[in-house]
N, C-alpha and C. Protein backbone atom coordinates (compact mmCIF):
# COMPACT_ATOMS: atom_id res chain seq x y z
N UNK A 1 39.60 223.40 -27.43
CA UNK A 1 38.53 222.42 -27.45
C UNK A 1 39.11 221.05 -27.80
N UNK A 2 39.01 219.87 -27.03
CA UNK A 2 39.23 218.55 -27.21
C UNK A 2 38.65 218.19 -27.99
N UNK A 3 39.23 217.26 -28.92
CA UNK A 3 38.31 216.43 -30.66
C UNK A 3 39.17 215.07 -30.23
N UNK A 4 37.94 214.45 -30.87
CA UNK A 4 38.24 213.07 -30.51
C UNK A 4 39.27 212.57 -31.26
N UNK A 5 40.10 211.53 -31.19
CA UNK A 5 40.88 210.85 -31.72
C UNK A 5 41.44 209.49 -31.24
N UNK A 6 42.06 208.42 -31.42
CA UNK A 6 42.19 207.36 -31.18
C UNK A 6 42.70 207.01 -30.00
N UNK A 7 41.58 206.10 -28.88
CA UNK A 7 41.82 206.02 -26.99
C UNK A 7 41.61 207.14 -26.62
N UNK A 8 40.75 208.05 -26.78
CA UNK A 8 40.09 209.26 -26.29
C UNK A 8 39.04 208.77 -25.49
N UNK A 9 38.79 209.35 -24.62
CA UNK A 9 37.90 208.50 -23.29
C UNK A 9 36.69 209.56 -23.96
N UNK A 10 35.28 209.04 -24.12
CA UNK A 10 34.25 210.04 -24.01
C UNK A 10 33.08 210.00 -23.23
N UNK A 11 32.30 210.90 -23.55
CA UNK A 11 30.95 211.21 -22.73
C UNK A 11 30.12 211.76 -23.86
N UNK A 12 29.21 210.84 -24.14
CA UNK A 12 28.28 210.97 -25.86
C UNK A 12 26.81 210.76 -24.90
N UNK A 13 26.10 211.33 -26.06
CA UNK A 13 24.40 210.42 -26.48
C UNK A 13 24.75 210.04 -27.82
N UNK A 14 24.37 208.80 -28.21
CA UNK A 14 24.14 208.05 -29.43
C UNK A 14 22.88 207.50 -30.00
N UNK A 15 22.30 207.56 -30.79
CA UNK A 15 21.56 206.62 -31.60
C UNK A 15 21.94 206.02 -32.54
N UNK A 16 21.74 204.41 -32.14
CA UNK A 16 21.50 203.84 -33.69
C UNK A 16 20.26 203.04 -33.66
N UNK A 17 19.87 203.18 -34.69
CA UNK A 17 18.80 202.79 -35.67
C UNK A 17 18.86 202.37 -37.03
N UNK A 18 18.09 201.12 -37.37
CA UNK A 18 18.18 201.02 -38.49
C UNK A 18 17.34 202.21 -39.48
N UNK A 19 18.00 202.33 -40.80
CA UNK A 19 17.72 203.51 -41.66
C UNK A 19 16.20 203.57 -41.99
N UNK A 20 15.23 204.27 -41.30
CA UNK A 20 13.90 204.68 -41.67
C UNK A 20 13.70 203.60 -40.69
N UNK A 21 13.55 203.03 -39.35
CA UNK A 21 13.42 202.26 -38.81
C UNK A 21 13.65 202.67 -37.39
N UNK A 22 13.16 201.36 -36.25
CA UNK A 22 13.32 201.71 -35.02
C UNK A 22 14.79 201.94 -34.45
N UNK A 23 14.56 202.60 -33.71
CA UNK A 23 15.74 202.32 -32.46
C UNK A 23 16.41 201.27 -31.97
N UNK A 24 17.59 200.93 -31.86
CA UNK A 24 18.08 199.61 -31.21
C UNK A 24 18.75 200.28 -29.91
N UNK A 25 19.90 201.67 -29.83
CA UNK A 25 20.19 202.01 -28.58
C UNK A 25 19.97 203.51 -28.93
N UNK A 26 19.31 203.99 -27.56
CA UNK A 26 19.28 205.59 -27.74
C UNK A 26 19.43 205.84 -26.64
N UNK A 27 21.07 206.54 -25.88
CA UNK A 27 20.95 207.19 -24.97
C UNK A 27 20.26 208.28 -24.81
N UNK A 28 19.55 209.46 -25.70
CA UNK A 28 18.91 211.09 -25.78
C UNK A 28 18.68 210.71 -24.66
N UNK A 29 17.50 209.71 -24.14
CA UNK A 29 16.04 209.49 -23.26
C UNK A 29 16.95 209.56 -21.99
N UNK A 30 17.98 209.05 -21.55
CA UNK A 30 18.05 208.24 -20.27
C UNK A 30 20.03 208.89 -20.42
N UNK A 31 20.78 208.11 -19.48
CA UNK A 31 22.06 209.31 -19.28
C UNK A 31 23.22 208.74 -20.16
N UNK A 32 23.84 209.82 -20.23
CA UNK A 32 24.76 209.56 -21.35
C UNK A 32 25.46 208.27 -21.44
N UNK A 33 26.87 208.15 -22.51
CA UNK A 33 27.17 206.71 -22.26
C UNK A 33 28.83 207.31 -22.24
N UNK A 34 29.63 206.43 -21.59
CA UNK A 34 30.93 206.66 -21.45
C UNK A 34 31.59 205.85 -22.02
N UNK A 35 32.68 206.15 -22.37
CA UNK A 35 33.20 205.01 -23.21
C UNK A 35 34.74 205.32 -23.50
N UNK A 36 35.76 204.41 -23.72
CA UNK A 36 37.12 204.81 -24.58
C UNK A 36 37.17 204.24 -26.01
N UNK A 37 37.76 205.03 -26.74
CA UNK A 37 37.53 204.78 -28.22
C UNK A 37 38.65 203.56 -28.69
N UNK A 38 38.22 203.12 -28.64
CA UNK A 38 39.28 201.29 -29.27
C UNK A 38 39.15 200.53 -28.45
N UNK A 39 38.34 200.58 -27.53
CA UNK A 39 38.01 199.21 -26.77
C UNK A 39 37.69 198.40 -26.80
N UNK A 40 36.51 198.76 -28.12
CA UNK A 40 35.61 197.63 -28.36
C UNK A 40 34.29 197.72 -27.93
N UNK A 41 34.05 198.84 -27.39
CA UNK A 41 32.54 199.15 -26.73
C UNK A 41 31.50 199.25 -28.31
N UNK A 42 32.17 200.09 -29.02
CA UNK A 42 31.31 200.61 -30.42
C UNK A 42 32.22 199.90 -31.72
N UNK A 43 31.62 199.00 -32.77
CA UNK A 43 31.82 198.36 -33.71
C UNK A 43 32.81 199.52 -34.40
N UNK A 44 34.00 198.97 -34.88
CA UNK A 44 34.92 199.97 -35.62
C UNK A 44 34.11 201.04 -36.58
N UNK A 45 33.45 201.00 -37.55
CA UNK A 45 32.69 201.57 -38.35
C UNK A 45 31.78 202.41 -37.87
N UNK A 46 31.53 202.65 -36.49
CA UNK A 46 31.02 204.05 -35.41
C UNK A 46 32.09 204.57 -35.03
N UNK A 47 33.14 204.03 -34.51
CA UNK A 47 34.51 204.36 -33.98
C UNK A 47 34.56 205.78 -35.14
N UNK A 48 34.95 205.02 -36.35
CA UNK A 48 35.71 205.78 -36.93
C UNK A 48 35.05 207.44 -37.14
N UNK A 49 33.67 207.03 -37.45
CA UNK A 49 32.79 208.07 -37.49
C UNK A 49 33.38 209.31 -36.62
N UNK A 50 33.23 208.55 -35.39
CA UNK A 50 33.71 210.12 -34.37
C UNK A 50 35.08 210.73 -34.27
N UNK A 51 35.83 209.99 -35.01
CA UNK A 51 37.40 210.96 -34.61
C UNK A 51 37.12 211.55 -35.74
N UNK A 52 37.66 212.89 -34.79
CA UNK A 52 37.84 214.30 -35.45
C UNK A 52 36.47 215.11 -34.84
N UNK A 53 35.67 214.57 -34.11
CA UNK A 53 34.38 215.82 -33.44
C UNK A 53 35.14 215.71 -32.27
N UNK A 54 34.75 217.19 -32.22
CA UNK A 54 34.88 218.03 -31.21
C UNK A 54 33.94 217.99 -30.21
N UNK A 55 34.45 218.40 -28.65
CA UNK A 55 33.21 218.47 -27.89
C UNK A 55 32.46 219.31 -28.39
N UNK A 56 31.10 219.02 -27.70
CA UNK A 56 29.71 219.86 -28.28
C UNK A 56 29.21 219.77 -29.46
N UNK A 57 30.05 218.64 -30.55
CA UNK A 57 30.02 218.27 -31.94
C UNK A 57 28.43 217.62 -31.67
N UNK A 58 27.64 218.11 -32.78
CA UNK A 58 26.31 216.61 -32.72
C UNK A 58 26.39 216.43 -34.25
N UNK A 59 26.51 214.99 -35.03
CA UNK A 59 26.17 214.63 -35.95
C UNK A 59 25.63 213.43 -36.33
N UNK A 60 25.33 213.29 -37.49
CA UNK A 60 24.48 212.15 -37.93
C UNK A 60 25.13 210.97 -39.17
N UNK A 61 24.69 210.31 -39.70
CA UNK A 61 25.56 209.47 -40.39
C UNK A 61 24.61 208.64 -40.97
N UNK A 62 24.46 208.33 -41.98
CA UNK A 62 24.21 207.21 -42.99
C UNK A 62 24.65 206.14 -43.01
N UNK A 63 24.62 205.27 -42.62
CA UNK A 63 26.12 203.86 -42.89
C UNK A 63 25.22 202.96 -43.35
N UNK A 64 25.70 202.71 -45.12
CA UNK A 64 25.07 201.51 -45.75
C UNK A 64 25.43 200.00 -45.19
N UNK A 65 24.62 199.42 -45.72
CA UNK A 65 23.88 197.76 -45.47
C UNK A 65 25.28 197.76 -45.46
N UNK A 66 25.13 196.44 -44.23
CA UNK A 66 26.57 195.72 -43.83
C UNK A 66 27.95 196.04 -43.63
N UNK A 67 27.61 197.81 -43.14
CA UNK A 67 29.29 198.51 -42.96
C UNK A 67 29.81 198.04 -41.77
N UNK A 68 28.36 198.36 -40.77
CA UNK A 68 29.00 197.91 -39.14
C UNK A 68 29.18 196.61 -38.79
N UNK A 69 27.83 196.02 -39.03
CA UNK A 69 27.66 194.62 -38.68
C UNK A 69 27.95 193.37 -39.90
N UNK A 70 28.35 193.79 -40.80
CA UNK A 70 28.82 192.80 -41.64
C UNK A 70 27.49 192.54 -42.85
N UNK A 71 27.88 191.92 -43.69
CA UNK A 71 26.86 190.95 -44.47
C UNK A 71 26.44 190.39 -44.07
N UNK A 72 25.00 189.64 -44.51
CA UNK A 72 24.38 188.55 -44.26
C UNK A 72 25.08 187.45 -44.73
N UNK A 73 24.96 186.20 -44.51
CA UNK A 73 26.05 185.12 -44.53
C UNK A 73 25.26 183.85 -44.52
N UNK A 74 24.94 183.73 -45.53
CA UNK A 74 24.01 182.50 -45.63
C UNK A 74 24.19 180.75 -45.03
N UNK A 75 25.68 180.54 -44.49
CA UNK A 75 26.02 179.89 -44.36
C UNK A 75 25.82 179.78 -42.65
N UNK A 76 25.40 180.96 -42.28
CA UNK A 76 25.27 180.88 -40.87
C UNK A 76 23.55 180.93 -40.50
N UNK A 77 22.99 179.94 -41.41
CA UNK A 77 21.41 179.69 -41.45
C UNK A 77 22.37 177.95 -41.17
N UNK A 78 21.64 177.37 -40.14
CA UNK A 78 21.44 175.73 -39.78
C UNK A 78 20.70 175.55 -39.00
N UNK A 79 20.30 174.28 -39.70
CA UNK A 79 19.69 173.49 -39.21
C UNK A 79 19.55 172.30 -38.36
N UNK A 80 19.09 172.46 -36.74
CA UNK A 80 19.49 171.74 -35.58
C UNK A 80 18.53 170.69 -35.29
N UNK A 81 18.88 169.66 -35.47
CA UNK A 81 18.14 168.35 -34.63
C UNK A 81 17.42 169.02 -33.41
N UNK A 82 16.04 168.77 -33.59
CA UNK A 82 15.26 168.99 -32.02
C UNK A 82 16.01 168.67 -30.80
N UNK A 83 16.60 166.74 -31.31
CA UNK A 83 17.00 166.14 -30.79
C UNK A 83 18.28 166.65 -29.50
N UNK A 84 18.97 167.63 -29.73
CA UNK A 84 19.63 168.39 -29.88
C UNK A 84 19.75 169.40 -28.38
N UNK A 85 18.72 170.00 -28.61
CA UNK A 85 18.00 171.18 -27.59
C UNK A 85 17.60 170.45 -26.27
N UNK A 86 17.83 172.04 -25.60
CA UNK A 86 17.33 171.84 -24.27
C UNK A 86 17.98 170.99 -23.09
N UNK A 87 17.62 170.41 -22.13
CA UNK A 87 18.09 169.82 -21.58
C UNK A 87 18.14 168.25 -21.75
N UNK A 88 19.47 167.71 -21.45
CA UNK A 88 19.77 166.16 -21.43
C UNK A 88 18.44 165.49 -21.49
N UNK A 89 18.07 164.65 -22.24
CA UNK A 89 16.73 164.13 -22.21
C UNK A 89 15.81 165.07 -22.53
N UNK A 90 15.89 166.14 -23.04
CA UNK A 90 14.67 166.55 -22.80
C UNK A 90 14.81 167.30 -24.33
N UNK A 91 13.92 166.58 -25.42
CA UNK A 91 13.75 166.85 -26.79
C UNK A 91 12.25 167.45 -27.11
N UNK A 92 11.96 167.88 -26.11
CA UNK A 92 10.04 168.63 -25.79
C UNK A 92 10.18 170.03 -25.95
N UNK A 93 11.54 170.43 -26.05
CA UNK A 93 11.53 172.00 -25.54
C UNK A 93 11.06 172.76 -26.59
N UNK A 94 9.73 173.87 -26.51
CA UNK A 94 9.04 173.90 -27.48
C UNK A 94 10.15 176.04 -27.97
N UNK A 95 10.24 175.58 -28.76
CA UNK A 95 11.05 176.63 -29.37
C UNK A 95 10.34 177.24 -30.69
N UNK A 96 9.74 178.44 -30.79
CA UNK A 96 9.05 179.63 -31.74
C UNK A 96 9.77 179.97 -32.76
N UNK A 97 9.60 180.20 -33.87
CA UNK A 97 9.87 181.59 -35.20
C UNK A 97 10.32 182.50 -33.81
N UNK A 98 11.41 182.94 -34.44
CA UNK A 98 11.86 184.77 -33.60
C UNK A 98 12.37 184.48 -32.14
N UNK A 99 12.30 183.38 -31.35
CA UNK A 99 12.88 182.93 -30.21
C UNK A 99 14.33 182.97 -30.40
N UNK A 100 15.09 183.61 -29.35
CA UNK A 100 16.70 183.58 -29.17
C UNK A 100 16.93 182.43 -28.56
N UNK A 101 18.46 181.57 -28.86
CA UNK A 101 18.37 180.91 -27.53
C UNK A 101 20.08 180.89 -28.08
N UNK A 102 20.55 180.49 -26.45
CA UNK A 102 22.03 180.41 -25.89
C UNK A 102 22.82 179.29 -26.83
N UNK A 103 23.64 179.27 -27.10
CA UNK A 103 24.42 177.54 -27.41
C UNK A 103 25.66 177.93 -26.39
N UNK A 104 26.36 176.68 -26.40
CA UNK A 104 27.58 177.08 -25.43
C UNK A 104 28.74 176.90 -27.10
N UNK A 105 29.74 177.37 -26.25
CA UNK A 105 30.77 177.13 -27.51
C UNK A 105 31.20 175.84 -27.00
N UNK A 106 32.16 175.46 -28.02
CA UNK A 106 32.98 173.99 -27.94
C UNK A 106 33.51 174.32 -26.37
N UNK A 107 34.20 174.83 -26.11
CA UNK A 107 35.18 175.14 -24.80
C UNK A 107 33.84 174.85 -23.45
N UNK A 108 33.00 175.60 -23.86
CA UNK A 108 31.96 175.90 -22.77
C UNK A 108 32.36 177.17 -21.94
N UNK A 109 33.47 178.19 -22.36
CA UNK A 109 33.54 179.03 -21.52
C UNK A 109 32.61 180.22 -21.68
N UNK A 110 31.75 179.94 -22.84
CA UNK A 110 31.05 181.37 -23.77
C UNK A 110 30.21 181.10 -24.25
N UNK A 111 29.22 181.63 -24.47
CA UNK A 111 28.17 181.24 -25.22
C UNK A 111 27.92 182.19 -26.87
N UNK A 112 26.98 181.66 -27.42
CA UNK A 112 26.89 182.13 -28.52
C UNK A 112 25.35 182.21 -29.00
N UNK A 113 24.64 183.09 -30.01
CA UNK A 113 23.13 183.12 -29.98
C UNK A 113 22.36 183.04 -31.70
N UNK A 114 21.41 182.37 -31.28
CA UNK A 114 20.82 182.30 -32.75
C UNK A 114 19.62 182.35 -32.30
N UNK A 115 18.84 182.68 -33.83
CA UNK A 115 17.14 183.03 -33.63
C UNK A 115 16.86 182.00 -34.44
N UNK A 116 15.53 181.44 -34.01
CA UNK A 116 14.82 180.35 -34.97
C UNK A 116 14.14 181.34 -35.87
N UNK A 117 14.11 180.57 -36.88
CA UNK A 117 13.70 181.79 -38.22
C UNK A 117 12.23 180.52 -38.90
N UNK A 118 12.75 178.96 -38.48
CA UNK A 118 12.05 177.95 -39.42
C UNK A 118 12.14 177.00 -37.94
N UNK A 119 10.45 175.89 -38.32
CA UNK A 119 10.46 175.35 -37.48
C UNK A 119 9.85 174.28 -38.00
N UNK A 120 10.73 172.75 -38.14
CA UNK A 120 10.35 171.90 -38.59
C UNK A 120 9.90 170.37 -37.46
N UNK A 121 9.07 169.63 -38.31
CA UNK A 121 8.54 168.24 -37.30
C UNK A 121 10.22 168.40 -36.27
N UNK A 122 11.08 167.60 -37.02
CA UNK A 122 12.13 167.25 -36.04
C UNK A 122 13.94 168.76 -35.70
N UNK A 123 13.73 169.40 -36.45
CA UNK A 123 14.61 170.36 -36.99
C UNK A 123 14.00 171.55 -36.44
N UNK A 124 14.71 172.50 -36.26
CA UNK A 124 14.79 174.11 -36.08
C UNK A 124 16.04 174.44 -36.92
N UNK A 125 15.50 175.87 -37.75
CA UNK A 125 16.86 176.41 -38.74
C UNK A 125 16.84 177.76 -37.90
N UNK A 126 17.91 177.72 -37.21
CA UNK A 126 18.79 178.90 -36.60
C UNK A 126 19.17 179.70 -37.57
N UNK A 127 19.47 181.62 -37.38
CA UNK A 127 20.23 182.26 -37.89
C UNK A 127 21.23 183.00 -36.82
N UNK A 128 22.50 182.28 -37.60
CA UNK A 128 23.78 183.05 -36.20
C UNK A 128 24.04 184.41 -36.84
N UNK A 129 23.58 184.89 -37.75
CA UNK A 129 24.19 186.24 -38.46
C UNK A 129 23.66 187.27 -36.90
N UNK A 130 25.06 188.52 -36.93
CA UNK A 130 24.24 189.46 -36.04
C UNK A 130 23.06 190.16 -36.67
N UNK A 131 21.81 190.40 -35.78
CA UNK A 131 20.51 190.69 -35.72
C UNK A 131 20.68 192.01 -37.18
N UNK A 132 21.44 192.66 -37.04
CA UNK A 132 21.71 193.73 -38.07
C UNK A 132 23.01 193.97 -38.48
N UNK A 133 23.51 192.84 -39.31
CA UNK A 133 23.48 192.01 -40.32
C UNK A 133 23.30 192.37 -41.52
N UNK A 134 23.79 193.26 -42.54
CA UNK A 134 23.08 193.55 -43.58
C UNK A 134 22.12 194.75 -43.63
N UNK A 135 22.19 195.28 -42.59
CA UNK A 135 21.32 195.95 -43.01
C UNK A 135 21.80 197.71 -42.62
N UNK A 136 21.61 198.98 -43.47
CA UNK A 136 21.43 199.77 -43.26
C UNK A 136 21.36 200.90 -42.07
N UNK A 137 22.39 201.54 -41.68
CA UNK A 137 21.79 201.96 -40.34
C UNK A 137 22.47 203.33 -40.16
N UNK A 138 21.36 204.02 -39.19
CA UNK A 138 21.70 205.36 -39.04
C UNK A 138 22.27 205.98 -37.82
N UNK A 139 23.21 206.53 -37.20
CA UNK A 139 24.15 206.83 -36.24
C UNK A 139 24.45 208.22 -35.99
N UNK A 140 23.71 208.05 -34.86
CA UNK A 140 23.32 210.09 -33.94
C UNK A 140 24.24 209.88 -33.07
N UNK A 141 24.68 211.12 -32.80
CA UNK A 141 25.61 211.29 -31.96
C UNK A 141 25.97 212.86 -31.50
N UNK A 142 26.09 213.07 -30.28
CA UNK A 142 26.42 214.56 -29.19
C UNK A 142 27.36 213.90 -28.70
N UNK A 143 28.50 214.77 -28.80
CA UNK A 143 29.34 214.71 -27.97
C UNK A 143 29.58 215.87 -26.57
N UNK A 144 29.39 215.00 -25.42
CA UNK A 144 29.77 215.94 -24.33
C UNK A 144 30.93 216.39 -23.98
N UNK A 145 31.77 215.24 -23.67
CA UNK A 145 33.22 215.54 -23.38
C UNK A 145 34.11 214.52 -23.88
N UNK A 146 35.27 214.81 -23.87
CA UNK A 146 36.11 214.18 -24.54
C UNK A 146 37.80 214.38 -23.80
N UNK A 147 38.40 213.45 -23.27
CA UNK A 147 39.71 213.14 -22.33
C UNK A 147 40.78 212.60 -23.15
């Protein structure tokens, strides 16, 4: 029987979810997911989880606040000039609490994402932290096959 271990190509269902909370990805519903282990597909701190299951392995996992996705980071709360947004001239662009939106990086080859959390007369306070961030989360996993 093949057990996973480091650049092992697989064939899983996964869930994660935050702990007592919704779903963010659940293959169960819909078809499995493929993947090689160190690629970068799954945040190191899932990675590690699976070496050593075996095919046909199914387990579950606990992973406290900020193992996968880091801490919250208070420093990545700012605050953007309206002035700022949207298109050239165009300081109207009406932007919500909980709205995502794109920035480009310095280069412009990539972009990068923040949620408005605060929405002031001339200002919006962005949070660049990832969405889960701090928080708690729980990690299902079947393994089908393993290369």
């Amino acid at each position: 029987m093949n057990v996973i271990q480091p650049g092992s190509f697989l064939t899983l269902h996964y869930r994660l979810a935050q702990t007592g909370g919704a779903d963010v990805v659940n293959t169960f519903a819909e078809g499995p997911a493929t993947l090689t282990l160190g690629s970068g597909e799954l945040a190191p701190a899932l990675e590690a989880r699976l070496l050593g299951l075996a095919e046909g392995a199914r387990a579950s996992f606990d992973l406290p606040a900020g193992e996968v996705f880091g801490a919250r980071n208070p420093d990545l709360l700012q605050r953007v000039k309206r002035s700022l947004l949207g298109e050239p001239g165009d300081g109207e662009t009406a932007h919500q609490v909980g709205d995502a939106v794109e920035f480009p990086t310095p280069d412009g080859r990539a972009t990068y994402g923040g949620v408005v959390r605060e929405v002031g007369d001339d200002w919006l306070l962005f949070d660049f932290n990832h969405p889960l961030a701090g928080l708690p989360l729980t990690f299902e996993v079947q393994v089908i096959g393993v290369l």
